[in-house]
C-alpha atoms as a PDB file:
ATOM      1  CA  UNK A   1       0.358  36.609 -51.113  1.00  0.00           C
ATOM      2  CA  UNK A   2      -2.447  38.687 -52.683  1.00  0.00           C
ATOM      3  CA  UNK A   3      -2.803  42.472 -52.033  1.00  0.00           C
ATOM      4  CA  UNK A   4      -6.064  41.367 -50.656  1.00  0.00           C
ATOM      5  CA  UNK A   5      -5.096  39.577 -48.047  1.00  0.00           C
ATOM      6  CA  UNK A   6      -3.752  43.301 -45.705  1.00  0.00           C
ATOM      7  CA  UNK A   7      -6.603  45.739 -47.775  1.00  0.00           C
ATOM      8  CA  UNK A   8      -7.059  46.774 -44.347  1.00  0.00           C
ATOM      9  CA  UNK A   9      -5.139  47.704 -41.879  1.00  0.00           C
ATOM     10  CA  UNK A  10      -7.850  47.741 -38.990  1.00  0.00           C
ATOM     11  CA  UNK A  11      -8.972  44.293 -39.711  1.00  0.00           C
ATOM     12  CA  UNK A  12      -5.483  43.245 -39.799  1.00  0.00           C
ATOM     13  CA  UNK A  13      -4.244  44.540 -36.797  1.00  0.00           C
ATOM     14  CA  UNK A  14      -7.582  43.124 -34.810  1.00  0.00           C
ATOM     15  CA  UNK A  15      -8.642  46.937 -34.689  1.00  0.00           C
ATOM     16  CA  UNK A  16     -12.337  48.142 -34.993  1.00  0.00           C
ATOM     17  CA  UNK A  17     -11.626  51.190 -33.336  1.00  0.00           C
ATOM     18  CA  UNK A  18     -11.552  53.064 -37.104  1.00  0.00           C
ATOM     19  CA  UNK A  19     -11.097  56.997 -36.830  1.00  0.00           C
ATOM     20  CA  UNK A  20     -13.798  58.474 -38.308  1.00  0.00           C
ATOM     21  CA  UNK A  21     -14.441  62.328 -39.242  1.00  0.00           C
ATOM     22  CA  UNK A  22     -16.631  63.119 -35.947  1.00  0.00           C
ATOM     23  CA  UNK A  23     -13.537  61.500 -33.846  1.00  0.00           C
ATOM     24  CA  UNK A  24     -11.323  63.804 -36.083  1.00  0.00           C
ATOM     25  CA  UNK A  25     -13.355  66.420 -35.770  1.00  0.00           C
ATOM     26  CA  UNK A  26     -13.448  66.230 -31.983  1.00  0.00           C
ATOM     27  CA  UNK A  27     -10.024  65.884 -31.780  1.00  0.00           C
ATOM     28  CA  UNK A  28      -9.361  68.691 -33.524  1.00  0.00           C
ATOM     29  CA  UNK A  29     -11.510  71.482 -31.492  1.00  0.00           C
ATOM     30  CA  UNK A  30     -10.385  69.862 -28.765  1.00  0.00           C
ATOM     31  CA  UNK A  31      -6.855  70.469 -29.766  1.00  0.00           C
ATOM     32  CA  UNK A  32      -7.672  73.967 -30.467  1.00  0.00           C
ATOM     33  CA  UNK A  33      -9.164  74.753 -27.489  1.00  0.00           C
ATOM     34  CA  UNK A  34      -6.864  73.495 -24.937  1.00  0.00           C
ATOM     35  CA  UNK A  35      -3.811  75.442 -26.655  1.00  0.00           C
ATOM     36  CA  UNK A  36      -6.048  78.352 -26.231  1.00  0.00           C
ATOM     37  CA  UNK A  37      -6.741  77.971 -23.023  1.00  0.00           C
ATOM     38  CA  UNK A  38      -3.011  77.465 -22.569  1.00  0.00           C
ATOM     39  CA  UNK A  39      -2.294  80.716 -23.885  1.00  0.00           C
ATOM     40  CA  UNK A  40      -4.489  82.576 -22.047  1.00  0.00           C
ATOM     41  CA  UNK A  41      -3.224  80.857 -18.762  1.00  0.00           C
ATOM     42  CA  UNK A  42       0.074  81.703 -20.067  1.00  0.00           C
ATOM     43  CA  UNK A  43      -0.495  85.137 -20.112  1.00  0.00           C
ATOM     44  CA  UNK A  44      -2.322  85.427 -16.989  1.00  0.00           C
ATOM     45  CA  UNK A  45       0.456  83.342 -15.077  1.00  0.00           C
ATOM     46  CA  UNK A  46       2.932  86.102 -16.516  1.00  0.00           C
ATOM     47  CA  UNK A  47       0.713  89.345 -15.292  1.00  0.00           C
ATOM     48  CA  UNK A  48       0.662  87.749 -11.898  1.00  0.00           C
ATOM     49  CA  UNK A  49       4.391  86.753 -11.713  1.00  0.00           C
ATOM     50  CA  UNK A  50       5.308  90.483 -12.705  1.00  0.00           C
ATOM     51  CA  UNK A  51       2.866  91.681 -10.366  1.00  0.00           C
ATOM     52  CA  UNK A  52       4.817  88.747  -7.376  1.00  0.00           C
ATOM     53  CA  UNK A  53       8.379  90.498  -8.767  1.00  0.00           C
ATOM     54  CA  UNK A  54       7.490  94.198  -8.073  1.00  0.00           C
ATOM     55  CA  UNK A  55       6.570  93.403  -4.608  1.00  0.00           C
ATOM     56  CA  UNK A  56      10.210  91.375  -3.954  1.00  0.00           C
ATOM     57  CA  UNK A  57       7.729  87.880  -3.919  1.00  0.00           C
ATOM     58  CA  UNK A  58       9.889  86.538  -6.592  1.00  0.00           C
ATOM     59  CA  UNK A  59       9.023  85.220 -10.198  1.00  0.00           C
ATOM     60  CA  UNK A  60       6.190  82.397 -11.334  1.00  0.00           C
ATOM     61  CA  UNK A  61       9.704  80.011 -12.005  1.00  0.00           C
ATOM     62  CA  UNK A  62      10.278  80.787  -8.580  1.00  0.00           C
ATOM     63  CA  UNK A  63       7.301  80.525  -6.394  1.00  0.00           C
ATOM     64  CA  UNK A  64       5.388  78.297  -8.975  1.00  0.00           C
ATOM     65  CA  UNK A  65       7.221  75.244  -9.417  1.00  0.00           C
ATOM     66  CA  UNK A  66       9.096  73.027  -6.658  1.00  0.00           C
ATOM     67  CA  UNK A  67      12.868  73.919  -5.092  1.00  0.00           C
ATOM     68  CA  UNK A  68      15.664  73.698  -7.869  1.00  0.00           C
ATOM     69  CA  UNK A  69      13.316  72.855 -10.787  1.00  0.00           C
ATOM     70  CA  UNK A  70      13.024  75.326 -13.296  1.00  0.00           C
ATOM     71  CA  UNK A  71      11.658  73.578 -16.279  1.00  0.00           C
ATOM     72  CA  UNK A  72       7.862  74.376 -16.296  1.00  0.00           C
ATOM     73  CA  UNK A  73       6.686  75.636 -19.848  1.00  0.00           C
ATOM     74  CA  UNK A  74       4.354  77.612 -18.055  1.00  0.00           C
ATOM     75  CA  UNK A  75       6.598  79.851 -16.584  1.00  0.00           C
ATOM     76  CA  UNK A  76       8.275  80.884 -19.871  1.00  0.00           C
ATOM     77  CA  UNK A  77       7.312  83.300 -22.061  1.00  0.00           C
ATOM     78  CA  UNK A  78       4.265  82.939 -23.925  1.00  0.00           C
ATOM     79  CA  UNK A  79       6.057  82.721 -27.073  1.00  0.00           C
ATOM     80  CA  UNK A  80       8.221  80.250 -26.265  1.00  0.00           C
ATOM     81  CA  UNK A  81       6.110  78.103 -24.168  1.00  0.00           C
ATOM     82  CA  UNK A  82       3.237  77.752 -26.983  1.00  0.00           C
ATOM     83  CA  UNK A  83       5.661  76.427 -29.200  1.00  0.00           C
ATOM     84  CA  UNK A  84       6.758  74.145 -26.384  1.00  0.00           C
ATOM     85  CA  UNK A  85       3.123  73.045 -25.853  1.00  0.00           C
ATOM     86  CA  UNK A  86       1.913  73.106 -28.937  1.00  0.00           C
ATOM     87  CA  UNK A  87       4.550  70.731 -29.953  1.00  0.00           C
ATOM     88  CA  UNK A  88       4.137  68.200 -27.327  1.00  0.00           C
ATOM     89  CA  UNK A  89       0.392  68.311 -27.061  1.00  0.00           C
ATOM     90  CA  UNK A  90       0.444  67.274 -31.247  1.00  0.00           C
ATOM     91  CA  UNK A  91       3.123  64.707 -30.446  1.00  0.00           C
ATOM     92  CA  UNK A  92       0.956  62.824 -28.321  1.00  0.00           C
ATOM     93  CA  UNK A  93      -2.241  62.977 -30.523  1.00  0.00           C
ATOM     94  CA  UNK A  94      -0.374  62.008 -33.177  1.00  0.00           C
ATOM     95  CA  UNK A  95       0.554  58.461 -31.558  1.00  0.00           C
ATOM     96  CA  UNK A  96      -2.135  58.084 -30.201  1.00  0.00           C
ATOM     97  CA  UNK A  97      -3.957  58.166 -33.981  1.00  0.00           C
ATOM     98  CA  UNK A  98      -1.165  56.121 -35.512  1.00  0.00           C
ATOM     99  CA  UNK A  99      -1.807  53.459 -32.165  1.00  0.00           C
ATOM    100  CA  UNK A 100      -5.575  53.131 -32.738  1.00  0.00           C
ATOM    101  CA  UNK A 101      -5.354  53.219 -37.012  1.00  0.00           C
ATOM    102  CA  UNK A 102      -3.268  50.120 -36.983  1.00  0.00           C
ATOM    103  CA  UNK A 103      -1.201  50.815 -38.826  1.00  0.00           C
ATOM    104  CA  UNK A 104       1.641  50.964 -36.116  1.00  0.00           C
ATOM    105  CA  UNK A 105       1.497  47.004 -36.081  1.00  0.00           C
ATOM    106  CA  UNK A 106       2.230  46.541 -39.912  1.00  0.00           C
ATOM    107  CA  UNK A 107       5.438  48.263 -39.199  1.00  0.00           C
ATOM    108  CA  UNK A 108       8.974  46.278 -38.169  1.00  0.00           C
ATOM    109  CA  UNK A 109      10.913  48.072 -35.681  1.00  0.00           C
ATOM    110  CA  UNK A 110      13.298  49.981 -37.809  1.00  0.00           C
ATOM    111  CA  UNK A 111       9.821  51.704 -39.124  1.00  0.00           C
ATOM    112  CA  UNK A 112       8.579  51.976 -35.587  1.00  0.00           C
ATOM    113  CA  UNK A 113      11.435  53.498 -34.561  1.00  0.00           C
ATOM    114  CA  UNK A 114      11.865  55.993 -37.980  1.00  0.00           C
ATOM    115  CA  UNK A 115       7.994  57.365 -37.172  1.00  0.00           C
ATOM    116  CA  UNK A 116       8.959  57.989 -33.427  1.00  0.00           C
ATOM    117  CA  UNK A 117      11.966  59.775 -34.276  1.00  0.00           C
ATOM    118  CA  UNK A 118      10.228  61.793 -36.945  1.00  0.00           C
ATOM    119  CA  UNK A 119       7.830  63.060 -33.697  1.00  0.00           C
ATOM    120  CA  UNK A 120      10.494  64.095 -31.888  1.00  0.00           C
ATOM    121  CA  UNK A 121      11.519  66.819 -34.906  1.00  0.00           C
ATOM    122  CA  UNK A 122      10.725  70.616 -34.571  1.00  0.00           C
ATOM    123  CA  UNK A 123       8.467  70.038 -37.635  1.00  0.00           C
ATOM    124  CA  UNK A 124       5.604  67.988 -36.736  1.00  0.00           C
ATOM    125  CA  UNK A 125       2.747  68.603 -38.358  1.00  0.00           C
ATOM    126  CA  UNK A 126      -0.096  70.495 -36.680  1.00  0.00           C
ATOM    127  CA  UNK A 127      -3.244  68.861 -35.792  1.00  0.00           C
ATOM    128  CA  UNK A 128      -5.697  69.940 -38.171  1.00  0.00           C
ATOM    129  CA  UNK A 129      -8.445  68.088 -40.425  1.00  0.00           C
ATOM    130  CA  UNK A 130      -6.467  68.464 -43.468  1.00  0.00           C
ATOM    131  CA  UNK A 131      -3.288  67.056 -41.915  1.00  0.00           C
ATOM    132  CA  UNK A 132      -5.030  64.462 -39.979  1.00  0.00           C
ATOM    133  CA  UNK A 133      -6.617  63.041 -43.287  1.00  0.00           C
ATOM    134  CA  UNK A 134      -3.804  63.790 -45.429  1.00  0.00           C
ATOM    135  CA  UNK A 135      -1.648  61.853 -43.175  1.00  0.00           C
ATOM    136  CA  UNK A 136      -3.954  58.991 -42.825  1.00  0.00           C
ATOM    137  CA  UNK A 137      -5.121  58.755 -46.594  1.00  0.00           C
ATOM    138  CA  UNK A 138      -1.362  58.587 -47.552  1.00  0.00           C
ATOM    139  CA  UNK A 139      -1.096  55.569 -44.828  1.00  0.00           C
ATOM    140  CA  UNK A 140      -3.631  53.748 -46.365  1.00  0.00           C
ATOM    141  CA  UNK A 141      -2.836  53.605 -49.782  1.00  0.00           C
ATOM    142  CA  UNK A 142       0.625  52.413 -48.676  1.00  0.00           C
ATOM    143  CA  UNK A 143       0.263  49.895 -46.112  1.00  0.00           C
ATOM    144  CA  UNK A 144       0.947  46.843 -48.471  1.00  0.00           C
ATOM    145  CA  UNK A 145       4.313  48.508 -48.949  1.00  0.00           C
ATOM    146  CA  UNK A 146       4.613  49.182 -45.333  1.00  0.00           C
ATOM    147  CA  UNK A 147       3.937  45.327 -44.480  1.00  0.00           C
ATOM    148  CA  UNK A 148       5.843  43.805 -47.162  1.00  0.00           C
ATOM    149  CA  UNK A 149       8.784  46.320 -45.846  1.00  0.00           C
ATOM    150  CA  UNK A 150       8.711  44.559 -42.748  1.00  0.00           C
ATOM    151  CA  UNK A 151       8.694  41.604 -43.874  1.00  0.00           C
ATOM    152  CA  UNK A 152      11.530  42.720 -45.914  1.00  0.00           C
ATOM    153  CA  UNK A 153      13.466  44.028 -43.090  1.00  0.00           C
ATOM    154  CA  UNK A 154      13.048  40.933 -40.792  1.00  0.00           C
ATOM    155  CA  UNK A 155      14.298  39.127 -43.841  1.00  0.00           C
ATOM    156  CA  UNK A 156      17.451  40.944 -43.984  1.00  0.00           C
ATOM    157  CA  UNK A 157      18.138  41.312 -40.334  1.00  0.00           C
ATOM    158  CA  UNK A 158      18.339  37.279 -40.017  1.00  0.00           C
ATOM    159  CA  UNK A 159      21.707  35.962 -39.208  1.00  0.00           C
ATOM    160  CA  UNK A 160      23.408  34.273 -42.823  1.00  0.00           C
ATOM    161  CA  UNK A 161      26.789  32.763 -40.745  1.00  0.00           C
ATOM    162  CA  UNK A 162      24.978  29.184 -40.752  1.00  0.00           C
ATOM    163  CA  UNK A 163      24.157  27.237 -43.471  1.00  0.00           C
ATOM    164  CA  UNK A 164      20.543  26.452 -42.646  1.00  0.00           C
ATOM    165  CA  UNK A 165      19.981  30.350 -42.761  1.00  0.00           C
ATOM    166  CA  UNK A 166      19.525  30.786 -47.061  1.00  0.00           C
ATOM    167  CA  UNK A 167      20.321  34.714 -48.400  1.00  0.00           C
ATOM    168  CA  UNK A 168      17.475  33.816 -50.799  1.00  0.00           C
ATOM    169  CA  UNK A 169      14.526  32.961 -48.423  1.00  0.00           C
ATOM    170  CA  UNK A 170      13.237  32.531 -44.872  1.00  0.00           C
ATOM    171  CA  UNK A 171      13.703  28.297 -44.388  1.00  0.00           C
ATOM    172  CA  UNK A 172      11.781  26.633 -42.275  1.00  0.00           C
ATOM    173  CA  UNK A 173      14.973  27.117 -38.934  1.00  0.00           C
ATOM    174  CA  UNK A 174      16.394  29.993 -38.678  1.00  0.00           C
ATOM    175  CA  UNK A 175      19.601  30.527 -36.314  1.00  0.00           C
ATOM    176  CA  UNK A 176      20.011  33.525 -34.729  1.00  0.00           C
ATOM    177  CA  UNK A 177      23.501  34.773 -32.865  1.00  0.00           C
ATOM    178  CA  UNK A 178      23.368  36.829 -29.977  1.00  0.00           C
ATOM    179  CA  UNK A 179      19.549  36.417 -28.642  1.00  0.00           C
ATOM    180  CA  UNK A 180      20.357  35.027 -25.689  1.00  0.00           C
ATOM    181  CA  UNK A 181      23.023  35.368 -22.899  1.00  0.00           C
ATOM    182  CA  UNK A 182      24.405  32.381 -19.828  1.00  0.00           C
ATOM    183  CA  UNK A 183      25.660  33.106 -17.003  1.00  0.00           C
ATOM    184  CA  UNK A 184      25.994  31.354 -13.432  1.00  0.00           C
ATOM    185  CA  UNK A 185      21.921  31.272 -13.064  1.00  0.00           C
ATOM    186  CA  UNK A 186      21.557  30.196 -16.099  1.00  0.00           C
ATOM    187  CA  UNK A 187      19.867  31.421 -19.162  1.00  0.00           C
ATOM    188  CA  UNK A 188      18.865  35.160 -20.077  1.00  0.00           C
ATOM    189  CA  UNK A 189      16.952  36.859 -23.234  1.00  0.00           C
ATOM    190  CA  UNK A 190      18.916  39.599 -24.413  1.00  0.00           C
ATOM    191  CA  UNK A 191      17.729  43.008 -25.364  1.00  0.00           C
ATOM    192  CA  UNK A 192      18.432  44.593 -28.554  1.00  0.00           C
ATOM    193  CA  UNK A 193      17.937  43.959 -32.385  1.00  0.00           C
ATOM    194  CA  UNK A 194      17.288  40.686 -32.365  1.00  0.00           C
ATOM    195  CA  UNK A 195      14.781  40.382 -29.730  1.00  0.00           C
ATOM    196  CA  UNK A 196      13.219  43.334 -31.576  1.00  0.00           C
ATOM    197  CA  UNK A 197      13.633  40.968 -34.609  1.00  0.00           C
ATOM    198  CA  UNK A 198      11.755  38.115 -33.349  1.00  0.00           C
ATOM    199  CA  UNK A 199       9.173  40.004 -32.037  1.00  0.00           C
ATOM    200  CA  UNK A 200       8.670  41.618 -35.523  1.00  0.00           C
ATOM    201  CA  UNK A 201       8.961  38.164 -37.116  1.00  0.00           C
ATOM    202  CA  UNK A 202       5.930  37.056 -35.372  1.00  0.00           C
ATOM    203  CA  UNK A 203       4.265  40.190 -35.695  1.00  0.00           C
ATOM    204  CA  UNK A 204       4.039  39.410 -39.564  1.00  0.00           C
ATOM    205  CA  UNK A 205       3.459  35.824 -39.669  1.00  0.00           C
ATOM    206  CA  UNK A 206       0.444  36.573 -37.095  1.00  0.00           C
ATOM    207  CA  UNK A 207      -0.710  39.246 -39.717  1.00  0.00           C
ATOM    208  CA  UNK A 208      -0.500  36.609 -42.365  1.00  0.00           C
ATOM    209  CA  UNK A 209      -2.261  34.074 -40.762  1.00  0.00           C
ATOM    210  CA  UNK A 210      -4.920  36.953 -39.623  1.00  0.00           C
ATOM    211  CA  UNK A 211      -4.690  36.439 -36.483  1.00  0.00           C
ATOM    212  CA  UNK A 212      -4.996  40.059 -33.385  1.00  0.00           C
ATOM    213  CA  UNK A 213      -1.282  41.259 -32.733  1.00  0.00           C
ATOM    214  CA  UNK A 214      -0.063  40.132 -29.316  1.00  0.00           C
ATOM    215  CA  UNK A 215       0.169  42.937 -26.833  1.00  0.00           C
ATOM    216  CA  UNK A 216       4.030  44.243 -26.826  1.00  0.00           C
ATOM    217  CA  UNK A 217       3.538  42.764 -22.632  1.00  0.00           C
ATOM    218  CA  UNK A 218       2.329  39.445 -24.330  1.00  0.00           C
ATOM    219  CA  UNK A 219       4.759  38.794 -27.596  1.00  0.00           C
ATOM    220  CA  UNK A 220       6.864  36.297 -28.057  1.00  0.00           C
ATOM    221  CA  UNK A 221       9.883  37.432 -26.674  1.00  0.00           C
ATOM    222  CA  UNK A 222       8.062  38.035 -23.136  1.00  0.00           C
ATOM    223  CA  UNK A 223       6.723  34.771 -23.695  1.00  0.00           C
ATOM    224  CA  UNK A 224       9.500  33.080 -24.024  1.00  0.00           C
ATOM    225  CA  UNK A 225      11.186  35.770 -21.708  1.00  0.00           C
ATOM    226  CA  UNK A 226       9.145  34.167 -18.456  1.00  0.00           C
ATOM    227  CA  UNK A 227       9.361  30.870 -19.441  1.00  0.00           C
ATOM    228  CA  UNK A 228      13.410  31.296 -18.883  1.00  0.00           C
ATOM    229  CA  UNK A 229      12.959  33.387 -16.277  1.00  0.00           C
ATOM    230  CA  UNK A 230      10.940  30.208 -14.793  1.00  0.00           C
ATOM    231  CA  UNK A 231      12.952  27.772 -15.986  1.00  0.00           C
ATOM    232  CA  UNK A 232      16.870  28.463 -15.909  1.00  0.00           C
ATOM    233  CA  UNK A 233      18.148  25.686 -16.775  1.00  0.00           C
ATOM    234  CA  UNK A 234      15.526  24.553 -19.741  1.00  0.00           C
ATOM    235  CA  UNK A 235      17.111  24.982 -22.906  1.00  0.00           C
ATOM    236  CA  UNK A 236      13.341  24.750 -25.031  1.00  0.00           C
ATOM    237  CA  UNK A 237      10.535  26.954 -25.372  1.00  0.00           C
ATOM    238  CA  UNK A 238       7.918  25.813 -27.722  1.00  0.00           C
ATOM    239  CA  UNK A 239       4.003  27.504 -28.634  1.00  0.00           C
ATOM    240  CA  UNK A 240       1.853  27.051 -32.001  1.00  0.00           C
ATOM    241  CA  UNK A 241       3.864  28.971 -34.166  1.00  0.00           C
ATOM    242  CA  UNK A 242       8.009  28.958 -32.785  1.00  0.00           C
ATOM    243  CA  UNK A 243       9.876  25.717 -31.448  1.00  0.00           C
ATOM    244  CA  UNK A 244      12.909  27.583 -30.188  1.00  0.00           C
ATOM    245  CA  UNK A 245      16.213  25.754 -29.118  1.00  0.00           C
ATOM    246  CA  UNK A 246      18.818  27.613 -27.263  1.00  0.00           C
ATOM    247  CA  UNK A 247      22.521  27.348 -26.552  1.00  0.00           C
ATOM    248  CA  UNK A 248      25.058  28.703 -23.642  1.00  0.00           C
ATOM    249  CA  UNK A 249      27.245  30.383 -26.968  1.00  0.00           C
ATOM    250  CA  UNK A 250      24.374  32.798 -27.652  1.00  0.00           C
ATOM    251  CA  UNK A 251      22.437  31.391 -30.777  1.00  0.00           C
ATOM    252  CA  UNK A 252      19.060  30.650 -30.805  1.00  0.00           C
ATOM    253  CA  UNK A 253      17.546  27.546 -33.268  1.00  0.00           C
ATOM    254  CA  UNK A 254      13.820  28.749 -34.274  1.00  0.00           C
ATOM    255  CA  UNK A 255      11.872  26.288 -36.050  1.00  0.00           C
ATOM    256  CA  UNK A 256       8.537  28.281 -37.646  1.00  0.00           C
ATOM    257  CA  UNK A 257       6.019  25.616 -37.331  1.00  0.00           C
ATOM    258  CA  UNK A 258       3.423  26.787 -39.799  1.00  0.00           C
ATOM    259  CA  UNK A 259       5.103  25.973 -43.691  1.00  0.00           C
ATOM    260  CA  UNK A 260       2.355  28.012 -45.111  1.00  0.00           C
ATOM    261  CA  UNK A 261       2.984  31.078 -43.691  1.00  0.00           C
ATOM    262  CA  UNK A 262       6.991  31.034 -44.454  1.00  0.00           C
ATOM    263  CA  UNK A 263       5.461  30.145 -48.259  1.00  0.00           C
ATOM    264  CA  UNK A 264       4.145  33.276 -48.068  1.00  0.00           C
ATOM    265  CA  UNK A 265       6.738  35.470 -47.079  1.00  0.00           C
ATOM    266  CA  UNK A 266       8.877  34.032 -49.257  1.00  0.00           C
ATOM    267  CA  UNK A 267       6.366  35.170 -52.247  1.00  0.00           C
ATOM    268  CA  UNK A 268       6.710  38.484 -50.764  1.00  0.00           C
ATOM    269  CA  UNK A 269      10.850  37.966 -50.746  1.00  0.00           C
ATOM    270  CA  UNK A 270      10.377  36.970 -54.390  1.00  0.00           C
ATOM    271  CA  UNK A 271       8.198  39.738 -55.588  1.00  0.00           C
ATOM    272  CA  UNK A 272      11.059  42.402 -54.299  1.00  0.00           C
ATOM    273  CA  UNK A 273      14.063  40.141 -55.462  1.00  0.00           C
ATOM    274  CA  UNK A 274      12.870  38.332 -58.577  1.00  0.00           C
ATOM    275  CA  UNK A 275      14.939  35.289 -60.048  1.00  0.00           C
ATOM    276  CA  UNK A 276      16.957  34.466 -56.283  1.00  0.00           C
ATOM    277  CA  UNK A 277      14.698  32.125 -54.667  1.00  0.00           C
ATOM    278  CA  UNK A 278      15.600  28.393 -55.771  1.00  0.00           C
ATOM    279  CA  UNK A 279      13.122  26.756 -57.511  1.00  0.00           C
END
């Protein structure tokens, strides 16, 4: 696969909603603004709930938030509740950027998951220009990495116990332990890694074949979620790209229907890992 073929992650990902420098911009003083406001609040809510104390009407934490809950940033002190603020307020811009770049749906789940975690730090970055296009610039010039990492990851995270499952290349079944679960009523789609898995593994063969990312409420595995939910006792679920046979033991049999696509991935598989695919 050429380096052409993700140059952009926006097309990719069936987004047109591109962040531009006035929607940075906006962002920005917007960001800027609020936490001011904040502050100022801040300090007014603390004048009043002194003022409350020294006439025995109790505290802002305890006249300004609902019986037994103490946990209003508010009703700390300023210094400590800016922080608080600041923090969260930048959390949520900052997924909220990485949602509408794209660049969120070149990622496999392990990624996903590492840039979530990384929000969750002490250290996020603030929300500036410079950080925002910093950020952003450093994206771009390494989303072919990020892609073929995913593709790299679902590669790895396929089960090798059977022979039709090669160490050397994704074939054109793959069998899969532990995706779903049987019990009394029948059949069940387990969570976990490999749901996450399959999900992720049409999540790059959709990018491939540049095609819009499903909805997370519309993937595969919700497909194919619903159609056992409707249909207990079926053992198939088939749609253009996955003809998936399941068993009571646990292992799913995925047939990828498309040849051209698993070509594909494989060239990726054999740029990283030269000299192991079989000719």
């Amino acid at each position: 696969m050429s380096e052409q073929l993700y140059a952009d992650p926006d097309v990719i990902a069936g987004h047109t909603d591109v962040i531009c420098s006035t929607s940075i911009e906006r962002i920005v003083t917007g960001c800027n603004a609020s936490l001011s406001l904040a502050e100022i609040l801040i300090h007014q809510l603390s004048d009043i709930s002194a003022l409350t104390d020294s006439i025995d009407g109790g505290k802002a934490n305890e006249w300004g938030v609902r019986q037994y809950r103490y946990d209003c940033w508010l009703t700390e002190k300023p210094e400590t509740a800016m922080k608080a603020i600041t923090r969260n307020i930048d959390r949520s811009i900052w997924k909220d950027l990485m949602q509408r770049s794209g660049m969120l749906a070149l990622m496999d789940a392990v990624a996903r998951n590492e840039w979530y975690n990384s929000l969750e730090k002490d250290d996020i970055p603030a929300i500036s220009e410079a950080n925002i296009l910093s950020t952003f610039e450093q994206l771009h010039l390494s989303k072919g990495e990020v892609f073929e990492r995913g593709v790299i990851n679902v590669f790895k995270g396929l089960s090798w116990n059977y022979k039709t499952n090669s160490p050397c290349k994704f074939g054109s079944k793959i069998i899969v332990s532990g995706l779903m679960k049987y019990d009394q009523w029948g059949f069940g789609l387990n969570w976990g890694w490999q749901r996450d898995r399959l999900a992720d593994l049409e999540c790059m063969l959709m990018l491939l074949d540049r095609k819009p990312i499903p909805d997370n409420r519309a993937d595969v595995t919700c497909r194919l979620g619903d159609h056992i939910h409707e249909n207990r006792h079926s053992n198939r679920y088939e749609d253009e790209m996955f003809a998936i046979k399941y068993f009571q033991k646990g292992t799913a049999h995925i047939t990828l229907k498309l040849p051209d696509l698993v070509d594909q991935m494989n060239d990726i598989i054999a740029r990283h890992y030269p000299g192991v695919l079989p000719s």
